[in-house]
C-alpha atoms as a PDB file:
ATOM      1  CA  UNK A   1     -25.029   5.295  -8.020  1.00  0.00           C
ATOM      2  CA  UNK A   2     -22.775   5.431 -10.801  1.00  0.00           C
ATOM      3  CA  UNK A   3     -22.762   2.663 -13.194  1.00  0.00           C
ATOM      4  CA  UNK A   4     -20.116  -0.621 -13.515  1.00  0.00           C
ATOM      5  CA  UNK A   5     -20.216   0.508 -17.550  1.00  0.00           C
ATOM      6  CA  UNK A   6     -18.597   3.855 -16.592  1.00  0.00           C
ATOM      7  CA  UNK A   7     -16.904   3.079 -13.373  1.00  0.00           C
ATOM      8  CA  UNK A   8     -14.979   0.046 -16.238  1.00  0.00           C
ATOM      9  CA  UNK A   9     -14.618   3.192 -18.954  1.00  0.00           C
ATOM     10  CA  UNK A  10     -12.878   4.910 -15.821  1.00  0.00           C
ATOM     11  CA  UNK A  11     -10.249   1.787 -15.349  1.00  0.00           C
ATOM     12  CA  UNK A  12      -9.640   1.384 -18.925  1.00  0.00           C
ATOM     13  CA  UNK A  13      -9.083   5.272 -19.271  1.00  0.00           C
ATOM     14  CA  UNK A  14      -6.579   5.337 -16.292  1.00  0.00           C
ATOM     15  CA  UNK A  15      -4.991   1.676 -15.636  1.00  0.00           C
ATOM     16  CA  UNK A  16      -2.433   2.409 -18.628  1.00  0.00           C
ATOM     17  CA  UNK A  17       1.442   2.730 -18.360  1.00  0.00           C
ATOM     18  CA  UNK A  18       1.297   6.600 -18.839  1.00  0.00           C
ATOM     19  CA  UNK A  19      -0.340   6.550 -14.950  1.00  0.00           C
ATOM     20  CA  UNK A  20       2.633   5.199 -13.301  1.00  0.00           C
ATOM     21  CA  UNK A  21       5.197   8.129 -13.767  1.00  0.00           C
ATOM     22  CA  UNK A  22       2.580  10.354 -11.399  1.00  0.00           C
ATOM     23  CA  UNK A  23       2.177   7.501  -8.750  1.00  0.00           C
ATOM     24  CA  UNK A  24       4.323   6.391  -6.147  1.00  0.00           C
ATOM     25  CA  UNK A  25       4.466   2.733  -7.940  1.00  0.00           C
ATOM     26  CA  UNK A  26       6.743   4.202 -10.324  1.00  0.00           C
ATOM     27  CA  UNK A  27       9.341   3.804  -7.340  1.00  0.00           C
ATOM     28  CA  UNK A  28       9.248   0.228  -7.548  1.00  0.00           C
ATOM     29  CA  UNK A  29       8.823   0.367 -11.355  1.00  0.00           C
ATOM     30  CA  UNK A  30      12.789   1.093 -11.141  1.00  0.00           C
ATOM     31  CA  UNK A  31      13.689  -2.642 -10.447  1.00  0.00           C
ATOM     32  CA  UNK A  32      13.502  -5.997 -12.388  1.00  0.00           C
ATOM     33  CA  UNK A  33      14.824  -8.273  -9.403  1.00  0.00           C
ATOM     34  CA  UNK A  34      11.372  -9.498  -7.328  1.00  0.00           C
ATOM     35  CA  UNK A  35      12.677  -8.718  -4.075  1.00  0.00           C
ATOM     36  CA  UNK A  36      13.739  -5.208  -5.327  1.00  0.00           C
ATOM     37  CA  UNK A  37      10.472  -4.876  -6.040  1.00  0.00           C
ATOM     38  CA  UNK A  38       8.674  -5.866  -2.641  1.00  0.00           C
ATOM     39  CA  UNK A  39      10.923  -3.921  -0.717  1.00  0.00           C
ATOM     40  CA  UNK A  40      10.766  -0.733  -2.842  1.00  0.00           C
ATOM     41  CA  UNK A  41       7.629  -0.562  -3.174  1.00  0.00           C
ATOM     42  CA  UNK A  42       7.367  -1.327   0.659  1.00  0.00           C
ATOM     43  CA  UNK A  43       9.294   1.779   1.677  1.00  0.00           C
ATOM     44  CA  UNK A  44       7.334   3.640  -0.966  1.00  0.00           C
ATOM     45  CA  UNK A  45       4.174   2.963   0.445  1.00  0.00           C
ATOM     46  CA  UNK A  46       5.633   4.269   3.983  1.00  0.00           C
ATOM     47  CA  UNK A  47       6.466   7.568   2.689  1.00  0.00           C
ATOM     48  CA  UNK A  48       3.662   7.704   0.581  1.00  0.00           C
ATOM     49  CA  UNK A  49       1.047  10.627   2.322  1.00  0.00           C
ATOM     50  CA  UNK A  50       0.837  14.311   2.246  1.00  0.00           C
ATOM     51  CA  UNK A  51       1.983  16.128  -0.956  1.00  0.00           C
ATOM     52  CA  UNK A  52       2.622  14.177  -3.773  1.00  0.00           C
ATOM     53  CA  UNK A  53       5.658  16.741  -4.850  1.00  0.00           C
ATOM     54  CA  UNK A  54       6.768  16.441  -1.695  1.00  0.00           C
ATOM     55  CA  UNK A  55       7.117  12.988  -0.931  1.00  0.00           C
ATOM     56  CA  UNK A  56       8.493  12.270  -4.400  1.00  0.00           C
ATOM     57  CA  UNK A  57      11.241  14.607  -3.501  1.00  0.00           C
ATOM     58  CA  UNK A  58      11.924  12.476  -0.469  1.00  0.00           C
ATOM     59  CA  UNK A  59      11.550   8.982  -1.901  1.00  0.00           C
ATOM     60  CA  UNK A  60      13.964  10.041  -4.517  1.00  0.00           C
ATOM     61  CA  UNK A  61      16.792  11.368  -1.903  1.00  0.00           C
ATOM     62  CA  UNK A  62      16.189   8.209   0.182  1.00  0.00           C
ATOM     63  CA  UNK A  63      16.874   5.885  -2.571  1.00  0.00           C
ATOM     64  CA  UNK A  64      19.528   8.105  -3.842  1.00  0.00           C
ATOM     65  CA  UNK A  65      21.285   6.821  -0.137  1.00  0.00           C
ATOM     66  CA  UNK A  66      20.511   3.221  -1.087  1.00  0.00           C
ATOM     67  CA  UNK A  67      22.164   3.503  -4.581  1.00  0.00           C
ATOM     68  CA  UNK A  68      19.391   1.915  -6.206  1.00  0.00           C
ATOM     69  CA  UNK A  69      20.315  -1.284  -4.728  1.00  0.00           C
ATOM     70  CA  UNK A  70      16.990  -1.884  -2.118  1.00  0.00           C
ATOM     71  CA  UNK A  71      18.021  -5.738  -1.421  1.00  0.00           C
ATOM     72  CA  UNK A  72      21.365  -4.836  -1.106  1.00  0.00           C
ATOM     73  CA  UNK A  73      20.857  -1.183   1.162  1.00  0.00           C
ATOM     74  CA  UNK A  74      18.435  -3.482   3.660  1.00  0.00           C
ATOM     75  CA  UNK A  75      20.767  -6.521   3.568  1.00  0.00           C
ATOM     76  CA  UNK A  76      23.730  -4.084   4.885  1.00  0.00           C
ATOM     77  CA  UNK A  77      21.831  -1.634   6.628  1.00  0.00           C
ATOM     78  CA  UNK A  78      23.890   0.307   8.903  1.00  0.00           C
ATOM     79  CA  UNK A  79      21.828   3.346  10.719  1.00  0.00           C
ATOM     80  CA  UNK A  80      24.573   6.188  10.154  1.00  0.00           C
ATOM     81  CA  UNK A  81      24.220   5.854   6.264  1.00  0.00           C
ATOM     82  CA  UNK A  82      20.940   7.779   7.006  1.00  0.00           C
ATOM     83  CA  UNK A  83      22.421  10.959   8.386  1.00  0.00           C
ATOM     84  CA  UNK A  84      19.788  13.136   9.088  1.00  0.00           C
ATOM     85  CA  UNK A  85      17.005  11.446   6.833  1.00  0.00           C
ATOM     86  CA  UNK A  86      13.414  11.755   8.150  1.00  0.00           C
ATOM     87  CA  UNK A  87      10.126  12.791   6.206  1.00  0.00           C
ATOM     88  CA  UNK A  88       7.249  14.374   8.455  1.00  0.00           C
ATOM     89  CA  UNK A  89       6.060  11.833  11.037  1.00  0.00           C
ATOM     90  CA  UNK A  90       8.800   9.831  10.220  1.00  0.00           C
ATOM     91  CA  UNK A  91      12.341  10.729  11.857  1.00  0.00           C
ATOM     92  CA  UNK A  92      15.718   8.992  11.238  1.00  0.00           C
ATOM     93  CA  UNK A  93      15.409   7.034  14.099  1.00  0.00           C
ATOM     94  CA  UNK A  94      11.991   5.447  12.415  1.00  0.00           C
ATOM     95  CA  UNK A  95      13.642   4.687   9.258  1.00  0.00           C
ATOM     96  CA  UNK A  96      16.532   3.076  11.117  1.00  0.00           C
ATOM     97  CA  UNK A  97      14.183   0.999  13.343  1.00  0.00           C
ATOM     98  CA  UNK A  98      11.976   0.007  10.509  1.00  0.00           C
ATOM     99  CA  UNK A  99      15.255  -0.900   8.445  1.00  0.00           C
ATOM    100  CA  UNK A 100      16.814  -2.720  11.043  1.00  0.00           C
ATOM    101  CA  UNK A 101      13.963  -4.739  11.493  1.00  0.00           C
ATOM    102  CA  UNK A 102      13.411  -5.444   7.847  1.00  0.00           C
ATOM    103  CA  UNK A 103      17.573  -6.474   7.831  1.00  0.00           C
ATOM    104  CA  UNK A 104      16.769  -9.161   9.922  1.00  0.00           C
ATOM    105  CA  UNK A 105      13.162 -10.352   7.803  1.00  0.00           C
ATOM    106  CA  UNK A 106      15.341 -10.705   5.465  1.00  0.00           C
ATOM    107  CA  UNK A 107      18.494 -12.504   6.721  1.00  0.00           C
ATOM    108  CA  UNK A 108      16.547 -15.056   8.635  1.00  0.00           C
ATOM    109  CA  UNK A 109      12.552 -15.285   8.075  1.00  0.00           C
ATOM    110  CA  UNK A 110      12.369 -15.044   4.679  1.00  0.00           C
ATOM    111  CA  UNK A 111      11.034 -11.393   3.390  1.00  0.00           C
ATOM    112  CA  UNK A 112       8.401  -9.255   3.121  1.00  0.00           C
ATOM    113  CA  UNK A 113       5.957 -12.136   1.186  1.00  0.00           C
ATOM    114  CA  UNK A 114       6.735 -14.792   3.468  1.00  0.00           C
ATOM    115  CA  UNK A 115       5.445 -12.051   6.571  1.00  0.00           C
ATOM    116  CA  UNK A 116       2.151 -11.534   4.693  1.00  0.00           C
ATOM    117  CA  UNK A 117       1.704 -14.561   3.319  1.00  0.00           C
ATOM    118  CA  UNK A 118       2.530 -16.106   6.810  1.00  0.00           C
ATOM    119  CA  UNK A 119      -0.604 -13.866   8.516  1.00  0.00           C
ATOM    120  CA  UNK A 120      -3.091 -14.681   5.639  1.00  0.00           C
ATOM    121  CA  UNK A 121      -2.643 -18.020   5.839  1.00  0.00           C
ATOM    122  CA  UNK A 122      -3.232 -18.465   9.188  1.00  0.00           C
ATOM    123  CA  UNK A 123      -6.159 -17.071  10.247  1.00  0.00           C
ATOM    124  CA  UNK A 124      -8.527 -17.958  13.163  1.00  0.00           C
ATOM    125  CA  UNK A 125     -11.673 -18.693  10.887  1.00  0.00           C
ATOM    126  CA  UNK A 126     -11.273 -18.492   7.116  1.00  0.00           C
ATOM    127  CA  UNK A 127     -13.435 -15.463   6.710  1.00  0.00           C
ATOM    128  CA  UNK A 128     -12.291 -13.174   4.359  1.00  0.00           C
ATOM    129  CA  UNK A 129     -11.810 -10.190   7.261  1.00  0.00           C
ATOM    130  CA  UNK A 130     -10.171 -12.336   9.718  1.00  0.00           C
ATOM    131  CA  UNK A 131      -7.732 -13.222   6.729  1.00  0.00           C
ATOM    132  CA  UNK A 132      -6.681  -9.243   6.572  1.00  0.00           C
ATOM    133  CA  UNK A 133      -7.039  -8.794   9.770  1.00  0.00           C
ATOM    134  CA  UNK A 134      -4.227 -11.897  10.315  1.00  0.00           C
ATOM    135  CA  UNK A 135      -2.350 -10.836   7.270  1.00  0.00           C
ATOM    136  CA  UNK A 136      -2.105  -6.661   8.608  1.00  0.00           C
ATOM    137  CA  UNK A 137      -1.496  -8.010  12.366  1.00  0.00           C
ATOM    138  CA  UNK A 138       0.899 -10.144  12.057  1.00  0.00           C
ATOM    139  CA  UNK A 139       2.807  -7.941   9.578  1.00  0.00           C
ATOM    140  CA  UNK A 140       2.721  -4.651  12.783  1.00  0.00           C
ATOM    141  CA  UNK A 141       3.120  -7.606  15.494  1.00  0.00           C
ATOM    142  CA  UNK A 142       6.824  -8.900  13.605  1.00  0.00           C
ATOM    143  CA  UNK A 143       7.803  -5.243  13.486  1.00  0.00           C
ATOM    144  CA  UNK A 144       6.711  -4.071  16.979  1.00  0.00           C
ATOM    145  CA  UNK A 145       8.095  -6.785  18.896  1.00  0.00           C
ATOM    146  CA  UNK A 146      11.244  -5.984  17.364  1.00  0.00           C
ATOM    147  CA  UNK A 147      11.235  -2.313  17.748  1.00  0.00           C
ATOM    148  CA  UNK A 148      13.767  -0.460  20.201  1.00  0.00           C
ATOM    149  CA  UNK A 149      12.479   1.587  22.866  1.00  0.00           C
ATOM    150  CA  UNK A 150      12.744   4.817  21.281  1.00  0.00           C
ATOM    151  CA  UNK A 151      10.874   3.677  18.067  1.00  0.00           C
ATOM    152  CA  UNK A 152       8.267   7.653  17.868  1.00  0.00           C
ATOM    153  CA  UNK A 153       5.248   8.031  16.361  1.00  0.00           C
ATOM    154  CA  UNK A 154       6.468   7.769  12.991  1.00  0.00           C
ATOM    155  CA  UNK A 155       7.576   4.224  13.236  1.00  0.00           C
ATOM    156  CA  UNK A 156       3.604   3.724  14.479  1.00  0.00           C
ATOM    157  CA  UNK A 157       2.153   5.871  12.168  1.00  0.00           C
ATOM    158  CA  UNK A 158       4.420   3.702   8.874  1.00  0.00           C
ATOM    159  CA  UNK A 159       3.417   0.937  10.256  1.00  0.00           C
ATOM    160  CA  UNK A 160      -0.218   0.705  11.821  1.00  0.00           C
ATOM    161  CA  UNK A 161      -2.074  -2.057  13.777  1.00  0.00           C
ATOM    162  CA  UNK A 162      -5.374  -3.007  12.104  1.00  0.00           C
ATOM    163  CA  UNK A 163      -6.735  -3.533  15.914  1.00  0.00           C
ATOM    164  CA  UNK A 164      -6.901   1.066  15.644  1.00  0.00           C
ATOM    165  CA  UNK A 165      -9.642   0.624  13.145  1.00  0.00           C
ATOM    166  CA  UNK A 166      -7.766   2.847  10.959  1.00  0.00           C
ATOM    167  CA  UNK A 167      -8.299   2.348   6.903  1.00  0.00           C
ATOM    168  CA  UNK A 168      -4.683   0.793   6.541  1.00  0.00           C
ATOM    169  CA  UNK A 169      -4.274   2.676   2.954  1.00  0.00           C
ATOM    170  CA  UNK A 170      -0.911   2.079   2.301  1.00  0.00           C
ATOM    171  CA  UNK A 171      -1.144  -1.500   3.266  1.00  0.00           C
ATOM    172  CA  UNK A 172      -3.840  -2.121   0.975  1.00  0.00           C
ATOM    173  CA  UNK A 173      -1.961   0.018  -1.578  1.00  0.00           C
ATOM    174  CA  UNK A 174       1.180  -2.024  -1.257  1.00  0.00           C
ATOM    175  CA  UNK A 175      -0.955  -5.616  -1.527  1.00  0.00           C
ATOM    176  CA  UNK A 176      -2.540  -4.148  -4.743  1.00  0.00           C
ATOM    177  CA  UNK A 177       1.120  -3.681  -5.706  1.00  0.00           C
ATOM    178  CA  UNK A 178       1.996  -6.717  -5.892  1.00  0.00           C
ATOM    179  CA  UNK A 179      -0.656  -9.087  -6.407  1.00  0.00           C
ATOM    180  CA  UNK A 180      -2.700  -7.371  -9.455  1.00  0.00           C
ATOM    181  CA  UNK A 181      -1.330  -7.906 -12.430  1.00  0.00           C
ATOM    182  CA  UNK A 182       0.212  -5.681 -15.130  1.00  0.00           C
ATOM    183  CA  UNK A 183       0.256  -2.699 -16.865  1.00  0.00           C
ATOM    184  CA  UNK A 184       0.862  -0.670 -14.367  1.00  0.00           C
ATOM    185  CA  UNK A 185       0.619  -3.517 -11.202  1.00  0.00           C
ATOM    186  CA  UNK A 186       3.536  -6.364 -10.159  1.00  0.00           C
ATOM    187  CA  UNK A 187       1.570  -9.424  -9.942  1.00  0.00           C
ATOM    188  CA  UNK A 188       4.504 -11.067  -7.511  1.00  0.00           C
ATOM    189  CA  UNK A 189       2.582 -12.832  -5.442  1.00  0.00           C
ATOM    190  CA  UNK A 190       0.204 -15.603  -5.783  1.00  0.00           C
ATOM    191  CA  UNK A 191      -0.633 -16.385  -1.925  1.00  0.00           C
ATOM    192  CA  UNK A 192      -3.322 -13.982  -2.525  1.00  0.00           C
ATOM    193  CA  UNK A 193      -6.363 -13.561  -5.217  1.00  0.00           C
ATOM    194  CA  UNK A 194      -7.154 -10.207  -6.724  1.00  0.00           C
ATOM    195  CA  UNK A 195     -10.423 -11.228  -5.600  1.00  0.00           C
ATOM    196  CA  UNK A 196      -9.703 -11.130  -2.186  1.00  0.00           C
ATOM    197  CA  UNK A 197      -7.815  -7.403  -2.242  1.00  0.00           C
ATOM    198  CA  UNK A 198      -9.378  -4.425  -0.323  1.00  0.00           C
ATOM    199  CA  UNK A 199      -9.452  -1.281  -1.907  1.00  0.00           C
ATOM    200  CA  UNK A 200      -6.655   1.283  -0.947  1.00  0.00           C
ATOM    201  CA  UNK A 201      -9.184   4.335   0.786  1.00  0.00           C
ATOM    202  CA  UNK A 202      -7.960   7.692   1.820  1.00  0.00           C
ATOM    203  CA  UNK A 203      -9.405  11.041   2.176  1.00  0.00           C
ATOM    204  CA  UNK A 204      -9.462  11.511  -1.485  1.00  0.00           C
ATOM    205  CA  UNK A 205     -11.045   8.224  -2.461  1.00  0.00           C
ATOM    206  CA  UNK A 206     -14.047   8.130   0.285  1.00  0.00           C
ATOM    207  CA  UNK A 207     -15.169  11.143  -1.235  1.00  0.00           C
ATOM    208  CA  UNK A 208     -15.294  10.518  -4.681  1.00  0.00           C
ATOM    209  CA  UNK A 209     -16.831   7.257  -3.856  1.00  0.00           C
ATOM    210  CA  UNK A 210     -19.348   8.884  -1.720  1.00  0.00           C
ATOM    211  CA  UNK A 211     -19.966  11.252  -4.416  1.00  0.00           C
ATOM    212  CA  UNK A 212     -20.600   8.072  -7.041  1.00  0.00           C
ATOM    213  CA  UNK A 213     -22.508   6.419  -4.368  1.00  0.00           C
ATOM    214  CA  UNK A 214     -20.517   3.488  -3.472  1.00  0.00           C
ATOM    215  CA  UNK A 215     -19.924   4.398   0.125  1.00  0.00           C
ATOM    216  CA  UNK A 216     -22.593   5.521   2.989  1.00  0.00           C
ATOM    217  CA  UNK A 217     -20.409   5.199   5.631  1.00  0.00           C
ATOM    218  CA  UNK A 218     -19.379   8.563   7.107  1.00  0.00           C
ATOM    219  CA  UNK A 219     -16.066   8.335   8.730  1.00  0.00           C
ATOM    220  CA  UNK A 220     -12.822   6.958   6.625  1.00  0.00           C
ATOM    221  CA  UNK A 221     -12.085   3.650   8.699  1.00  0.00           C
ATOM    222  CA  UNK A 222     -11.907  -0.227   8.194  1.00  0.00           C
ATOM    223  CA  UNK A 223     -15.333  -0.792   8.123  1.00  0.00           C
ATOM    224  CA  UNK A 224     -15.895   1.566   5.349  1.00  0.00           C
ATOM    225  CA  UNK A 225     -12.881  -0.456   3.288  1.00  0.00           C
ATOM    226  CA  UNK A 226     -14.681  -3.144   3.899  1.00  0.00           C
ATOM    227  CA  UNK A 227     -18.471  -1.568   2.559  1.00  0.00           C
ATOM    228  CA  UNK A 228     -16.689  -0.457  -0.515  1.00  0.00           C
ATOM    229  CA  UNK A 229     -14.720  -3.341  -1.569  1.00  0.00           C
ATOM    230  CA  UNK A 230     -18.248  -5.296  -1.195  1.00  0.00           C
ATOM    231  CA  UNK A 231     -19.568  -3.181  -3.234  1.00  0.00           C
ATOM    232  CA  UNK A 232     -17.003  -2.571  -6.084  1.00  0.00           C
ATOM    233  CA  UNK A 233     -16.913  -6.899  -5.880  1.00  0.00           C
ATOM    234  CA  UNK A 234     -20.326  -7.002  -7.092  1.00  0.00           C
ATOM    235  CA  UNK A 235     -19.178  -4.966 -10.092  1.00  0.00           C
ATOM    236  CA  UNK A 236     -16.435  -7.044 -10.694  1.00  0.00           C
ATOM    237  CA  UNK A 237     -15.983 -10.269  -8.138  1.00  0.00           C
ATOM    238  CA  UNK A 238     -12.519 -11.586  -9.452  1.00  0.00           C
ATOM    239  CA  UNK A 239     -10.921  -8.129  -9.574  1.00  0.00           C
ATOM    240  CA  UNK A 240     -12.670  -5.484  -7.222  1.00  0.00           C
ATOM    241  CA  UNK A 241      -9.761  -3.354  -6.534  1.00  0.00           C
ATOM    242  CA  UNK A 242      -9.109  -2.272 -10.313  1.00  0.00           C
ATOM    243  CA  UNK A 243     -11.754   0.450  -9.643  1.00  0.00           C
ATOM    244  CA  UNK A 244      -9.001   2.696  -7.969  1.00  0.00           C
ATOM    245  CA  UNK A 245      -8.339   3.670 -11.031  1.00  0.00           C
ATOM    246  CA  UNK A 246     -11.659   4.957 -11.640  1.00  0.00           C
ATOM    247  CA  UNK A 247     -11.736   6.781  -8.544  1.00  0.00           C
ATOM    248  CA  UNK A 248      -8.459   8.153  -8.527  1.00  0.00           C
ATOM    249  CA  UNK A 249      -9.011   9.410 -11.673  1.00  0.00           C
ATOM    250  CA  UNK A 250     -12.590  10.592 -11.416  1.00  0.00           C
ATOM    251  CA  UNK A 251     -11.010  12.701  -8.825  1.00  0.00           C
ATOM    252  CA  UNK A 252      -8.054  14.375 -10.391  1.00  0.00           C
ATOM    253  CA  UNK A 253      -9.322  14.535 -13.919  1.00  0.00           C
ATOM    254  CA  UNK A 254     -11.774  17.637 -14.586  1.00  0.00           C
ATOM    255  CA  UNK A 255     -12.696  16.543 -17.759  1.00  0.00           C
ATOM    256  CA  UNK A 256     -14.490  13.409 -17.282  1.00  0.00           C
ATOM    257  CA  UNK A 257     -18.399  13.751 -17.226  1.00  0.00           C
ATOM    258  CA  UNK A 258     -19.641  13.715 -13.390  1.00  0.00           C
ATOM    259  CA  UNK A 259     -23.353  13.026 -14.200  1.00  0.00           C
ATOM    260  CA  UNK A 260     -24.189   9.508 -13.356  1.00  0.00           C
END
């Protein structure tokens, strides 16, 4: 197993201000308002799969149709300003579902940290899973019960139910977003403690974690977020999810010496 002295070489290599103009967090990194923020970085994370190139190219023409203005374009969404906007799963009538339904978080229950805060606070036992598990649910349950009938599998497939099993990366992505703290993180909101954050895992990640050791589990689903966030915690308990830096960059960068 690789080591917590190189995994925290790793972060302090990669968790710099020169990272963010590769990742999708420099979407959000636009903006200056708070709820600019959250709901950038929100429709970032949606968009946020498959070729990086690619959905750069489409984050920048969707924002390019809300003017920069991401309070404002949600606030007065209308569907036809989308034309024929869609991005692989996800086709126009996703976006205007998932837009609609964000209008009305906005206008009338409070926003996108009042949803998650809302689930994470309300948990059936105070276990640390059944926290994210409230938090993610409640978060797909406010935007499925308000979904038209012909919401398609890209409205599902932006926004997924925990109760799948799947890894909820973007989710986790977006939480880190906001809750860790700067350089290249928000730090927005205080309902939750870095402590408590689940690392972000896709393909990429479970296998360079496999590959240091961290992970044993075999297929990329909850349960394995959960082994490796229990595992990077014991490396560092206040801040576990700062080691996606490590891994994200153990992965990408050929120079960096792969001997444990």
């Amino acid at each position: 197993m690789i080591t917590k002295e190189k995994m925290d070489l790793l972060v302090k290599k990669y968790e710099v201000a020169n990272f963010i103009g590769s990742d999708p967090i420099s979407i959000p990194h636009r903006f200056n308002d708070k709820k600019d923020i959250e709901i950038s970085a929100f429709i970032a994370s949606l968009i946020a799969y498959g070729s990086r190139k690619v959905f750069f190219f489409f984050l920048d023409e969707l924002f390019k149709i809300a003017q920069d203005e991401p309070l404002n374009f949600i606030l007065n969404f209308q569907p036809e300003i989308l034309g024929d906007f869609n991005y692989r799963f996800g086709k126009v009538n996703d976006f205007s579902e998932i837009f609609k339904i964000m209008r009305n978080l906005y206008e009338k229950d409070g926003g996108l940290e009042e949803l998650f805060k809302y689930g994470y606070t309300n948990p059936q036992n105070n276990s640390l899973n059944e926290k994210w598990y409230s938090m993610l649910s409640s978060v797909s349950d406010y935007f499925y019960s308000r979904a038209a009938n012909d919401a398609g599998q890209g409205f599902y497939f932006m926004i997924p139910h925990p109760k799948n099993g799947g890894a909820m990366k973007r989710m986790c992505m977006y939480l880190r977003w906001m809750v860790r703290k700067p350089p290249v993180d928000f730090g927005i909101w205080n309902f939750i403690s870095p402590s408590e954050l689940l690392i972000p895992l896709d393909v990429h990640v479970a296998r360079v974690s496999r590959e240091m050791g961290l992970l044993s589990r075999k297929q990329n689903h909850f349960k394995a977020v959960l082994e490796l966030s229990e595992v990077l915690r014991k490396f560092d308990p206040e801040d576990p999810s700062k080691y996606d830096f490590a891994m994200f960059g153990y992965g990408v960068d050929s120079a960096v010496d792969k001997e444990f």
